[in-house]
PDB file of N, CA and C in Angstrom:
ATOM      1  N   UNK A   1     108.918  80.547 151.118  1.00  0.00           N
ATOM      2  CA  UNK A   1     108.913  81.386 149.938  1.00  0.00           C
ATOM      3  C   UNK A   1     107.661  82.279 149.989  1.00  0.00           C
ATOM      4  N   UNK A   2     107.865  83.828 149.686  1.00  0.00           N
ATOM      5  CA  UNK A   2     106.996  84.499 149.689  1.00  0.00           C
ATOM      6  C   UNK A   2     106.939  85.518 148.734  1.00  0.00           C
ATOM      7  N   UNK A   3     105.869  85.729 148.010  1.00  0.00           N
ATOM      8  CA  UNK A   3     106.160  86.813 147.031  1.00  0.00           C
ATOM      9  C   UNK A   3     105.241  88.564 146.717  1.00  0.00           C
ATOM     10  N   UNK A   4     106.000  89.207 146.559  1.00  0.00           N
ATOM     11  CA  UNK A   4     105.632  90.862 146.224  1.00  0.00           C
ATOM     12  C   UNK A   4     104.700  90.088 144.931  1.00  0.00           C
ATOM     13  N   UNK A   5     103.454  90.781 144.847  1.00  0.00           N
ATOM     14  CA  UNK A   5     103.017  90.569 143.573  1.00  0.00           C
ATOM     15  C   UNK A   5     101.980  92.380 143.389  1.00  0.00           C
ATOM     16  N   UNK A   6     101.824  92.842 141.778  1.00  0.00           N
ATOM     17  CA  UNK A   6     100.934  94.028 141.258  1.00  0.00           C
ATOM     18  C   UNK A   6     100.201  93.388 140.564  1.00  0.00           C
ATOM     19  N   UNK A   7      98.914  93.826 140.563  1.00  0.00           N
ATOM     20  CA  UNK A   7      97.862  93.200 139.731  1.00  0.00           C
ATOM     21  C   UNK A   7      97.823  94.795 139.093  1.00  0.00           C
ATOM     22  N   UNK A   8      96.835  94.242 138.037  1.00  0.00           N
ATOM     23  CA  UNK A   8      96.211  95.368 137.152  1.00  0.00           C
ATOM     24  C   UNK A   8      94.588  95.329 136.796  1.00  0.00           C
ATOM     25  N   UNK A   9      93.763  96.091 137.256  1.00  0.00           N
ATOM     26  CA  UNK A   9      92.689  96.101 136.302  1.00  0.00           C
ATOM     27  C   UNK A   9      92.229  97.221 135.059  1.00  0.00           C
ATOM     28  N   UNK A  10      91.980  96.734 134.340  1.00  0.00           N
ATOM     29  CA  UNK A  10      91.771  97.497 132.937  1.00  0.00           C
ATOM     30  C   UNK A  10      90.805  98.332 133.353  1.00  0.00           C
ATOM     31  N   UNK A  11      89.698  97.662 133.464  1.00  0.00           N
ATOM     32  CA  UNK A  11      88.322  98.217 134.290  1.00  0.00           C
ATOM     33  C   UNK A  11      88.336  99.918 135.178  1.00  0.00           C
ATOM     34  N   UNK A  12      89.193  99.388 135.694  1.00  0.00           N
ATOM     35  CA  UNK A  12      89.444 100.809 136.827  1.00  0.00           C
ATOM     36  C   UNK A  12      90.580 101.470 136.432  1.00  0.00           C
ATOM     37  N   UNK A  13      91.701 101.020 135.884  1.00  0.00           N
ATOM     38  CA  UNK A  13      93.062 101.297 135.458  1.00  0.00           C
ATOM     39  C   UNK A  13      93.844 101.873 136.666  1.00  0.00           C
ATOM     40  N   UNK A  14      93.968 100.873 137.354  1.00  0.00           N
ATOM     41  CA  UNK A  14      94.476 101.151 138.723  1.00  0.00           C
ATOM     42  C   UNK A  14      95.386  99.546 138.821  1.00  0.00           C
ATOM     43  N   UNK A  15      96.467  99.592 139.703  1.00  0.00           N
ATOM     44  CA  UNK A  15      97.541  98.673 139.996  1.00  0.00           C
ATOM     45  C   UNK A  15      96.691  98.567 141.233  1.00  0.00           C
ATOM     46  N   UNK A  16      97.179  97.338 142.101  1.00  0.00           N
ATOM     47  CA  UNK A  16      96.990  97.147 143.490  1.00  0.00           C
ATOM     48  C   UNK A  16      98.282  96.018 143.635  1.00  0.00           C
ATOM     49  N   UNK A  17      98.968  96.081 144.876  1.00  0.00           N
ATOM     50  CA  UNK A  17     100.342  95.554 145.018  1.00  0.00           C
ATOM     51  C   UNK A  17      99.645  94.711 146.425  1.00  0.00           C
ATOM     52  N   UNK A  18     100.259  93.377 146.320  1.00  0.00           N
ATOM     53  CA  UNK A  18     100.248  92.534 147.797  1.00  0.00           C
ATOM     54  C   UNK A  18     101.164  91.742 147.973  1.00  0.00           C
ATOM     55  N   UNK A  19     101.049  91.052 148.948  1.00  0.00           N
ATOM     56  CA  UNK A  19     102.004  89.940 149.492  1.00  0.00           C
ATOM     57  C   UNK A  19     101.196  88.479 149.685  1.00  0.00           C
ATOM     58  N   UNK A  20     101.948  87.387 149.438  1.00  0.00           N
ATOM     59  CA  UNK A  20     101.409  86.622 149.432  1.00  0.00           C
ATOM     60  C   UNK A  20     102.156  85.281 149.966  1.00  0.00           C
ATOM     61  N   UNK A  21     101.965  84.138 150.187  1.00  0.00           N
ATOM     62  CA  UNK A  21     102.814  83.076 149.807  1.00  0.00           C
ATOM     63  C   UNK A  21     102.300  81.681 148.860  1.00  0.00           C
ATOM     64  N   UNK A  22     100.765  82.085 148.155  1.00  0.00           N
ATOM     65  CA  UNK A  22     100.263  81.438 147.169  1.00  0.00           C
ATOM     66  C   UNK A  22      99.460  82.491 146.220  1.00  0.00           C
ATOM     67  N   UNK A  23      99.827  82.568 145.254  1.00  0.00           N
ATOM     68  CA  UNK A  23     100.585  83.329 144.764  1.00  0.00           C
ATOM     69  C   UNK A  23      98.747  83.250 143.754  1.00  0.00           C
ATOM     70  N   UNK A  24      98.359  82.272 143.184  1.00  0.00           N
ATOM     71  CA  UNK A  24      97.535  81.314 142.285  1.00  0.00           C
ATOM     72  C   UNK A  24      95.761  81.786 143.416  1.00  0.00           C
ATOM     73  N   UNK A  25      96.085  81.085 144.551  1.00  0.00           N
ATOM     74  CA  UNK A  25      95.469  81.081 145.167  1.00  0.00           C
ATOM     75  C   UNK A  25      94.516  82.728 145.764  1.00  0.00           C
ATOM     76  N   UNK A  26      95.551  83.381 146.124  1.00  0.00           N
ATOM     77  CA  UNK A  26      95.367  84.962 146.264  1.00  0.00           C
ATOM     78  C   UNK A  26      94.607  85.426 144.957  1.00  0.00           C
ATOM     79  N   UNK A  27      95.147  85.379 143.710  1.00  0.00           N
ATOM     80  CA  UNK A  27      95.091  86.056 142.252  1.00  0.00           C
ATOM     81  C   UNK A  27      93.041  85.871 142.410  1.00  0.00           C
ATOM     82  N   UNK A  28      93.005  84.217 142.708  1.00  0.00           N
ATOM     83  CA  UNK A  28      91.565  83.770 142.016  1.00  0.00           C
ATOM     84  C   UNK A  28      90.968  84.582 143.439  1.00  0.00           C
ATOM     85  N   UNK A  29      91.090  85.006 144.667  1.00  0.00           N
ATOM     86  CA  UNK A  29      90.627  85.450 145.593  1.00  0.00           C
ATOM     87  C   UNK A  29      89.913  86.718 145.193  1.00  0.00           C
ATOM     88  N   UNK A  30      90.790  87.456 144.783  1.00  0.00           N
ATOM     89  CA  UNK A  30      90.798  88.504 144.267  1.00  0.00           C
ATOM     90  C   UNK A  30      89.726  88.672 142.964  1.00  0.00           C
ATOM     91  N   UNK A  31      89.930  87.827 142.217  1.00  0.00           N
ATOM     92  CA  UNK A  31      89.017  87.677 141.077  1.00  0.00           C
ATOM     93  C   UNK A  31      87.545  87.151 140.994  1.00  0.00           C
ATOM     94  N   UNK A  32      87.209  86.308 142.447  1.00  0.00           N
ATOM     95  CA  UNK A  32      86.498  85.866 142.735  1.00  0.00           C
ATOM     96  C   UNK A  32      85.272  86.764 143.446  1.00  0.00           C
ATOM     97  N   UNK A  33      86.045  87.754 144.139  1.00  0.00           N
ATOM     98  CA  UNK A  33      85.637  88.958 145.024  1.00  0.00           C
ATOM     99  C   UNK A  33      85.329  88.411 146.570  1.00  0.00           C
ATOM    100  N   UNK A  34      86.449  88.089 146.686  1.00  0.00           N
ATOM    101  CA  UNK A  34      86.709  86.862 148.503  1.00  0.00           C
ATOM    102  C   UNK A  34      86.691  87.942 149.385  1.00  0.00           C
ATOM    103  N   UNK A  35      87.490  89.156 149.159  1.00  0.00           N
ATOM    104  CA  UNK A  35      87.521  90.348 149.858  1.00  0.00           C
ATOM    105  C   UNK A  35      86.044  90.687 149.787  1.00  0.00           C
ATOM    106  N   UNK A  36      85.292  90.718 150.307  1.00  0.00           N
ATOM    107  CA  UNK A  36      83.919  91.735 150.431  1.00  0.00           C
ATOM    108  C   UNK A  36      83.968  93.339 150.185  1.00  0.00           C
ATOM    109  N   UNK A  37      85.152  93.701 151.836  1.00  0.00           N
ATOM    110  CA  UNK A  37      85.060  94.931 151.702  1.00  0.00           C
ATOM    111  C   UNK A  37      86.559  95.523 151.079  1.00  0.00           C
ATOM    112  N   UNK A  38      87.163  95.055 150.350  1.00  0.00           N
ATOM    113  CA  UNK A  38      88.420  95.171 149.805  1.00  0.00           C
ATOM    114  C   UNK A  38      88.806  96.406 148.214  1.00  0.00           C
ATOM    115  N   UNK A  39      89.840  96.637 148.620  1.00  0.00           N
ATOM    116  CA  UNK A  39      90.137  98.165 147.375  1.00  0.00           C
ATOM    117  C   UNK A  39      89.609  97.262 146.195  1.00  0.00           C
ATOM    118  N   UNK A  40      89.834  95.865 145.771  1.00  0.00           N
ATOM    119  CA  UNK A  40      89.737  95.036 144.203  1.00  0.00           C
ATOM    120  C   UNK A  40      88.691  94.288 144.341  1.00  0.00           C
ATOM    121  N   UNK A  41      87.871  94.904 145.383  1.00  0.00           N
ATOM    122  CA  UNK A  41      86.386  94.270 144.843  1.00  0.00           C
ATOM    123  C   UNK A  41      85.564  95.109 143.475  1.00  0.00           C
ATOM    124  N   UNK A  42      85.461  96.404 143.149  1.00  0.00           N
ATOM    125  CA  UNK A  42      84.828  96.319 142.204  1.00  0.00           C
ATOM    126  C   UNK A  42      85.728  96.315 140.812  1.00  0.00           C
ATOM    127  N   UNK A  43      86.772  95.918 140.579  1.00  0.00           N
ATOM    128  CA  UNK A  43      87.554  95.127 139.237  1.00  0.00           C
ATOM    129  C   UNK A  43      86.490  94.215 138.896  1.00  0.00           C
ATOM    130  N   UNK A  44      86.209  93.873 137.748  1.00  0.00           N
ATOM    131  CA  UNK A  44      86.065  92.250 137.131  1.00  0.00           C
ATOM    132  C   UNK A  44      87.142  91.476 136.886  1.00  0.00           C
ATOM    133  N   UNK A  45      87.767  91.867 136.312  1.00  0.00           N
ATOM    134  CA  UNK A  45      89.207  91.007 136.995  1.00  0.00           C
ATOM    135  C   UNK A  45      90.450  91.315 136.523  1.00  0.00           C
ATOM    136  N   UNK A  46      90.822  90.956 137.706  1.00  0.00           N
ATOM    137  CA  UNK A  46      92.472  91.851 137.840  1.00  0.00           C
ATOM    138  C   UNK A  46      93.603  90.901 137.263  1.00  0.00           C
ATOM    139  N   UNK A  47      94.494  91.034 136.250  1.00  0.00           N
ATOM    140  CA  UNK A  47      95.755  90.463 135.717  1.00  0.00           C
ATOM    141  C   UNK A  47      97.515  90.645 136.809  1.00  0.00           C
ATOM    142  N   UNK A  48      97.735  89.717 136.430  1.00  0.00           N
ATOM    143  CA  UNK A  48      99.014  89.644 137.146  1.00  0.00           C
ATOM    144  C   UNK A  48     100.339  90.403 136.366  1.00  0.00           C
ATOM    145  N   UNK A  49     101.109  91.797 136.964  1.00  0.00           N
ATOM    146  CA  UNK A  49     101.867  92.600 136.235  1.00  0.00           C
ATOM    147  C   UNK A  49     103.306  91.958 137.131  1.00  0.00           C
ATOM    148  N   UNK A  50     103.230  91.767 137.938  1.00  0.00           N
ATOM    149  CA  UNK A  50     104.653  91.709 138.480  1.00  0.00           C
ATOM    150  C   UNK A  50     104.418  90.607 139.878  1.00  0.00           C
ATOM    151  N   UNK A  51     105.208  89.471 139.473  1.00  0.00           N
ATOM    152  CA  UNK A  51     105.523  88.563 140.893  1.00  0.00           C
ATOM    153  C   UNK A  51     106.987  88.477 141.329  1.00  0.00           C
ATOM    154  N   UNK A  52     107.126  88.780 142.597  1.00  0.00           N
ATOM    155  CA  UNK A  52     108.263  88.797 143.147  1.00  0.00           C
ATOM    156  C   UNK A  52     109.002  88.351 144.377  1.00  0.00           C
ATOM    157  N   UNK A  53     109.720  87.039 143.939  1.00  0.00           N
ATOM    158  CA  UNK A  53     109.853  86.217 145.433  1.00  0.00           C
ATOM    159  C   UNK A  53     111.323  86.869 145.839  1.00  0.00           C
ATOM    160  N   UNK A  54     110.663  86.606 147.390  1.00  0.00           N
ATOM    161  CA  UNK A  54     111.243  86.963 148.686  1.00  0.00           C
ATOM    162  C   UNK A  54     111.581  85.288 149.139  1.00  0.00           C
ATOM    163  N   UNK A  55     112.397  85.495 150.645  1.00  0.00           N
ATOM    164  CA  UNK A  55     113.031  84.477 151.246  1.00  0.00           C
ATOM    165  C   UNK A  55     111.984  84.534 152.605  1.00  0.00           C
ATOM    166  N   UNK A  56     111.277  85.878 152.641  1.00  0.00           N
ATOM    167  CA  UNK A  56     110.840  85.839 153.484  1.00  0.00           C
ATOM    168  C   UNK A  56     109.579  86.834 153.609  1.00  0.00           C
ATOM    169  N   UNK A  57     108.133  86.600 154.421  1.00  0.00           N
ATOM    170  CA  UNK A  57     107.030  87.185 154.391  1.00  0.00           C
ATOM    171  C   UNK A  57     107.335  88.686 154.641  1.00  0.00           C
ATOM    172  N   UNK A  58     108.604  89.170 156.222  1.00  0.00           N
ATOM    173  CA  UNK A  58     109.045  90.291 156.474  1.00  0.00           C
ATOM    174  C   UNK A  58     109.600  90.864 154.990  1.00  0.00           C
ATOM    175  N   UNK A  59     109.936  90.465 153.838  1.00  0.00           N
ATOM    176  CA  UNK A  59     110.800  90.981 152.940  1.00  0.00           C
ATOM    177  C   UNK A  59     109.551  91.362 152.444  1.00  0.00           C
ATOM    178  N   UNK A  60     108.725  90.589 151.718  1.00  0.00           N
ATOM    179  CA  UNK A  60     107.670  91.159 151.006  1.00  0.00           C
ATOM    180  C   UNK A  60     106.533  92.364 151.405  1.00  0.00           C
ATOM    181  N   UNK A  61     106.735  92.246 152.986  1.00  0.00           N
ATOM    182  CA  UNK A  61     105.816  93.152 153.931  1.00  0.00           C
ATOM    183  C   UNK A  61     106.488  94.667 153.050  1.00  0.00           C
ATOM    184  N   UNK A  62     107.799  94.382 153.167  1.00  0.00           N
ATOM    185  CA  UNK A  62     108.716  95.683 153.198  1.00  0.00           C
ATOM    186  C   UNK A  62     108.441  96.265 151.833  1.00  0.00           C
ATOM    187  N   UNK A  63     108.706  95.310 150.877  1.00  0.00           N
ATOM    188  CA  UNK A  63     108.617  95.939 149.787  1.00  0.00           C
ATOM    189  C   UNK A  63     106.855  96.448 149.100  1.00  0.00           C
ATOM    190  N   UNK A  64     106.317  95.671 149.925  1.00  0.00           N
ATOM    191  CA  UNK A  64     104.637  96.231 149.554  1.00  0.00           C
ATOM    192  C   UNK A  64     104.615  97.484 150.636  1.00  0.00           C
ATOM    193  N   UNK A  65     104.457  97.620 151.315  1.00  0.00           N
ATOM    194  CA  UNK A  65     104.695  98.863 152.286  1.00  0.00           C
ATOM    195  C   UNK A  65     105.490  99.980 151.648  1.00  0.00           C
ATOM    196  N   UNK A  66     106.533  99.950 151.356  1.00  0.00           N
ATOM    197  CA  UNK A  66     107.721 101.015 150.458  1.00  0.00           C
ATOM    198  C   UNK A  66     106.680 101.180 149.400  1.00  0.00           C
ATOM    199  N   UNK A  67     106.245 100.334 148.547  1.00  0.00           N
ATOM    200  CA  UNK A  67     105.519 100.860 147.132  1.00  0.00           C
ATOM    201  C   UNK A  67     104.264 101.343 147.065  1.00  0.00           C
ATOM    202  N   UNK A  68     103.380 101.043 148.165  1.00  0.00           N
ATOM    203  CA  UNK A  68     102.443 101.724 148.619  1.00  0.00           C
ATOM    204  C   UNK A  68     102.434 103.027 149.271  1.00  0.00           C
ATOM    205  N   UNK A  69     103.627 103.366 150.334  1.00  0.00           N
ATOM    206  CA  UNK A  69     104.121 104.680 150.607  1.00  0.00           C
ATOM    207  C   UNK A  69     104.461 105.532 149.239  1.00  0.00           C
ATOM    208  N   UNK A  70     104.922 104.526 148.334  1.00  0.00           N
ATOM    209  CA  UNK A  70     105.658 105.553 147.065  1.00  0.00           C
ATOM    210  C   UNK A  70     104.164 106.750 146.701  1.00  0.00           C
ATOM    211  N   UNK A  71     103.191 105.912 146.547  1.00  0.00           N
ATOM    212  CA  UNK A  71     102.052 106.335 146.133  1.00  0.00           C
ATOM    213  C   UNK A  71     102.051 106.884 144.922  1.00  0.00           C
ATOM    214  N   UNK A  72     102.804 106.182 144.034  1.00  0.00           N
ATOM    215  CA  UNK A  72     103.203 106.633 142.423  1.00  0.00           C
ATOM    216  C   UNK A  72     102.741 105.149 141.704  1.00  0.00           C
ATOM    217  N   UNK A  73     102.012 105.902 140.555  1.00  0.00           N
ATOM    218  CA  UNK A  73     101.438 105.044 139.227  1.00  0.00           C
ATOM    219  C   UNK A  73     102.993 104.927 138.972  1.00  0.00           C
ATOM    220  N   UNK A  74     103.871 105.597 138.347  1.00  0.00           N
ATOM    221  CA  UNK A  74     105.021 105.738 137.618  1.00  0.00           C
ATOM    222  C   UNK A  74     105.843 104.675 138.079  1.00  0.00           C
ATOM    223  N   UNK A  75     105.970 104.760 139.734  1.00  0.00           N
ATOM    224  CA  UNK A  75     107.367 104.081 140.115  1.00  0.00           C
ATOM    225  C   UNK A  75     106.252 102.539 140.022  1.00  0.00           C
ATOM    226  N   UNK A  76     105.223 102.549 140.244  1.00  0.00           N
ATOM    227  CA  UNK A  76     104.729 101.471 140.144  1.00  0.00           C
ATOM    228  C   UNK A  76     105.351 100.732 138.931  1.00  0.00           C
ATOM    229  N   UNK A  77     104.931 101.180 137.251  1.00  0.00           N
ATOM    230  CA  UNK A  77     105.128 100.866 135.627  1.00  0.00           C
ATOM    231  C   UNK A  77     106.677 100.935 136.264  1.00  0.00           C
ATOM    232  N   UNK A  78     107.875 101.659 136.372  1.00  0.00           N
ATOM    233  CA  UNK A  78     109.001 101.434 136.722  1.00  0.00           C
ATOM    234  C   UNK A  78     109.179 100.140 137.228  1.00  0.00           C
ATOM    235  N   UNK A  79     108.697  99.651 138.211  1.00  0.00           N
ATOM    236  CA  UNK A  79     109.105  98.325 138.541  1.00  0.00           C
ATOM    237  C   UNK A  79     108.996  97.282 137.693  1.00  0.00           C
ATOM    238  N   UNK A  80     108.103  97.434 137.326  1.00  0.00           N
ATOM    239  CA  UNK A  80     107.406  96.368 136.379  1.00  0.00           C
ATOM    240  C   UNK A  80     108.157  95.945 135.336  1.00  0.00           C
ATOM    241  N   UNK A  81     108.730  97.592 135.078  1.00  0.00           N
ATOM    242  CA  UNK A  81     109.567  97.075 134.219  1.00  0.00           C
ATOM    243  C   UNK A  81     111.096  96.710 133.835  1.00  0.00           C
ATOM    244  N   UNK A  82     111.739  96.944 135.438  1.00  0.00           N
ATOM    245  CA  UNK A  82     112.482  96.410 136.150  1.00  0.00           C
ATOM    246  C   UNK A  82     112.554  95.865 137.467  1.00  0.00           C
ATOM    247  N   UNK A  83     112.201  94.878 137.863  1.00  0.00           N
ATOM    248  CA  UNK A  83     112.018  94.418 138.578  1.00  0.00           C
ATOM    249  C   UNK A  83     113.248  94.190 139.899  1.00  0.00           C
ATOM    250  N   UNK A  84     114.159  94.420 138.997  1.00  0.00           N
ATOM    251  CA  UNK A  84     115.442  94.339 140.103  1.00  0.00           C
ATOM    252  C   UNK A  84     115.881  95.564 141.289  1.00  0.00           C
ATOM    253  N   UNK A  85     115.025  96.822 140.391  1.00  0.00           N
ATOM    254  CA  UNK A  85     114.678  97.851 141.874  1.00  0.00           C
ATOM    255  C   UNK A  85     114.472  97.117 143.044  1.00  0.00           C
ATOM    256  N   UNK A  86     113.429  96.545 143.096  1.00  0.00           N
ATOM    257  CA  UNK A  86     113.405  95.415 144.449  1.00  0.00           C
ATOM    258  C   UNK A  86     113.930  95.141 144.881  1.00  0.00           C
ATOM    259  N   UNK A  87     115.086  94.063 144.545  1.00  0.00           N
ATOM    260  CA  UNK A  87     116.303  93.911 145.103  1.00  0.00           C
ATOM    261  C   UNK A  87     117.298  94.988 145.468  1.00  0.00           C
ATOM    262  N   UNK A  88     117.436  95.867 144.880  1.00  0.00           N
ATOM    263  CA  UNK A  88     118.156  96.718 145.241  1.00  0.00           C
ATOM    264  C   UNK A  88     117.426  97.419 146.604  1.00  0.00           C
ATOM    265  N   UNK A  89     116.036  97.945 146.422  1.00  0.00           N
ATOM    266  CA  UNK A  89     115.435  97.893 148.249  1.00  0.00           C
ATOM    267  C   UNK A  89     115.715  97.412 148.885  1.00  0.00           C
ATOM    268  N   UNK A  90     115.627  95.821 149.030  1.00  0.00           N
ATOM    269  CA  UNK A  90     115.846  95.274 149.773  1.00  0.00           C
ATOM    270  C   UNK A  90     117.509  95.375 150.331  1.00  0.00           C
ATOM    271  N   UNK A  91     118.561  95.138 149.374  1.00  0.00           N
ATOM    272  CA  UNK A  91     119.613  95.229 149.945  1.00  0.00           C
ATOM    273  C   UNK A  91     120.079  96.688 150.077  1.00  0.00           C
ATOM    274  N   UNK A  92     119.209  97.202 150.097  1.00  0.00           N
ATOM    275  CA  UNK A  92     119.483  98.969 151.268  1.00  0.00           C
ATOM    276  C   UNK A  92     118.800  99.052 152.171  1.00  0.00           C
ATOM    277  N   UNK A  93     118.345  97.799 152.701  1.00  0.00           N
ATOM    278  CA  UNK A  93     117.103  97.813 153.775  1.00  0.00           C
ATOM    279  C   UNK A  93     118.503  98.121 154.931  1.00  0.00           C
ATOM    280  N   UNK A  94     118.367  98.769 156.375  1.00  0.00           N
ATOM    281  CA  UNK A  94     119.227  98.245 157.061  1.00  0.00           C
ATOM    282  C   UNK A  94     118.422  97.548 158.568  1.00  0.00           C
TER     283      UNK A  94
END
């Protein structure tokens, strides 16, 4: 099990999207500032907007890759607030 997840920080008002397969573990990484040289090191701390399990690490690669290419705030809040876009990526993946 692996999951698409968007964080949010208020702080910066910026999304950041990853992949993960601990899901808990990553979040406090992030919050902790584990990344040194990482985009969510200067957040104080980042909230969880959207988790999204996959069957597989390649699935989540795909869909963090696609939403990072999107390079849209918008389609970002779009997902969020449907989440089943995803799935629908995925099953137009070929």
């Amino acid at each position: 099990m692996h999951y698409l997840y968007i964080l949010y920080s208020q702080k910066l008002n910026r999304f950041y999207t990853g992949e993960t397969s601990d899901l808990q573990a990553r979040l406090e990484m992030h919050n902790t500032h584990h990344f040194k040289k990482a985009f969510t090191k200067p957040a104080d701390v980042w909230t969880l907007k959207l988790k999204f399990e996959t069957r597989t690490r390649d699935e989540a690669r795909h869909l963090e890759l696609f939403i990072k290419r999107m390079k849209s705030r918008k389609f970002i809040e779009k997902i969020i607030h449907n989440p089943l876009i995803l799935a629908e990526i995925l099953a137009g993946r070929s």
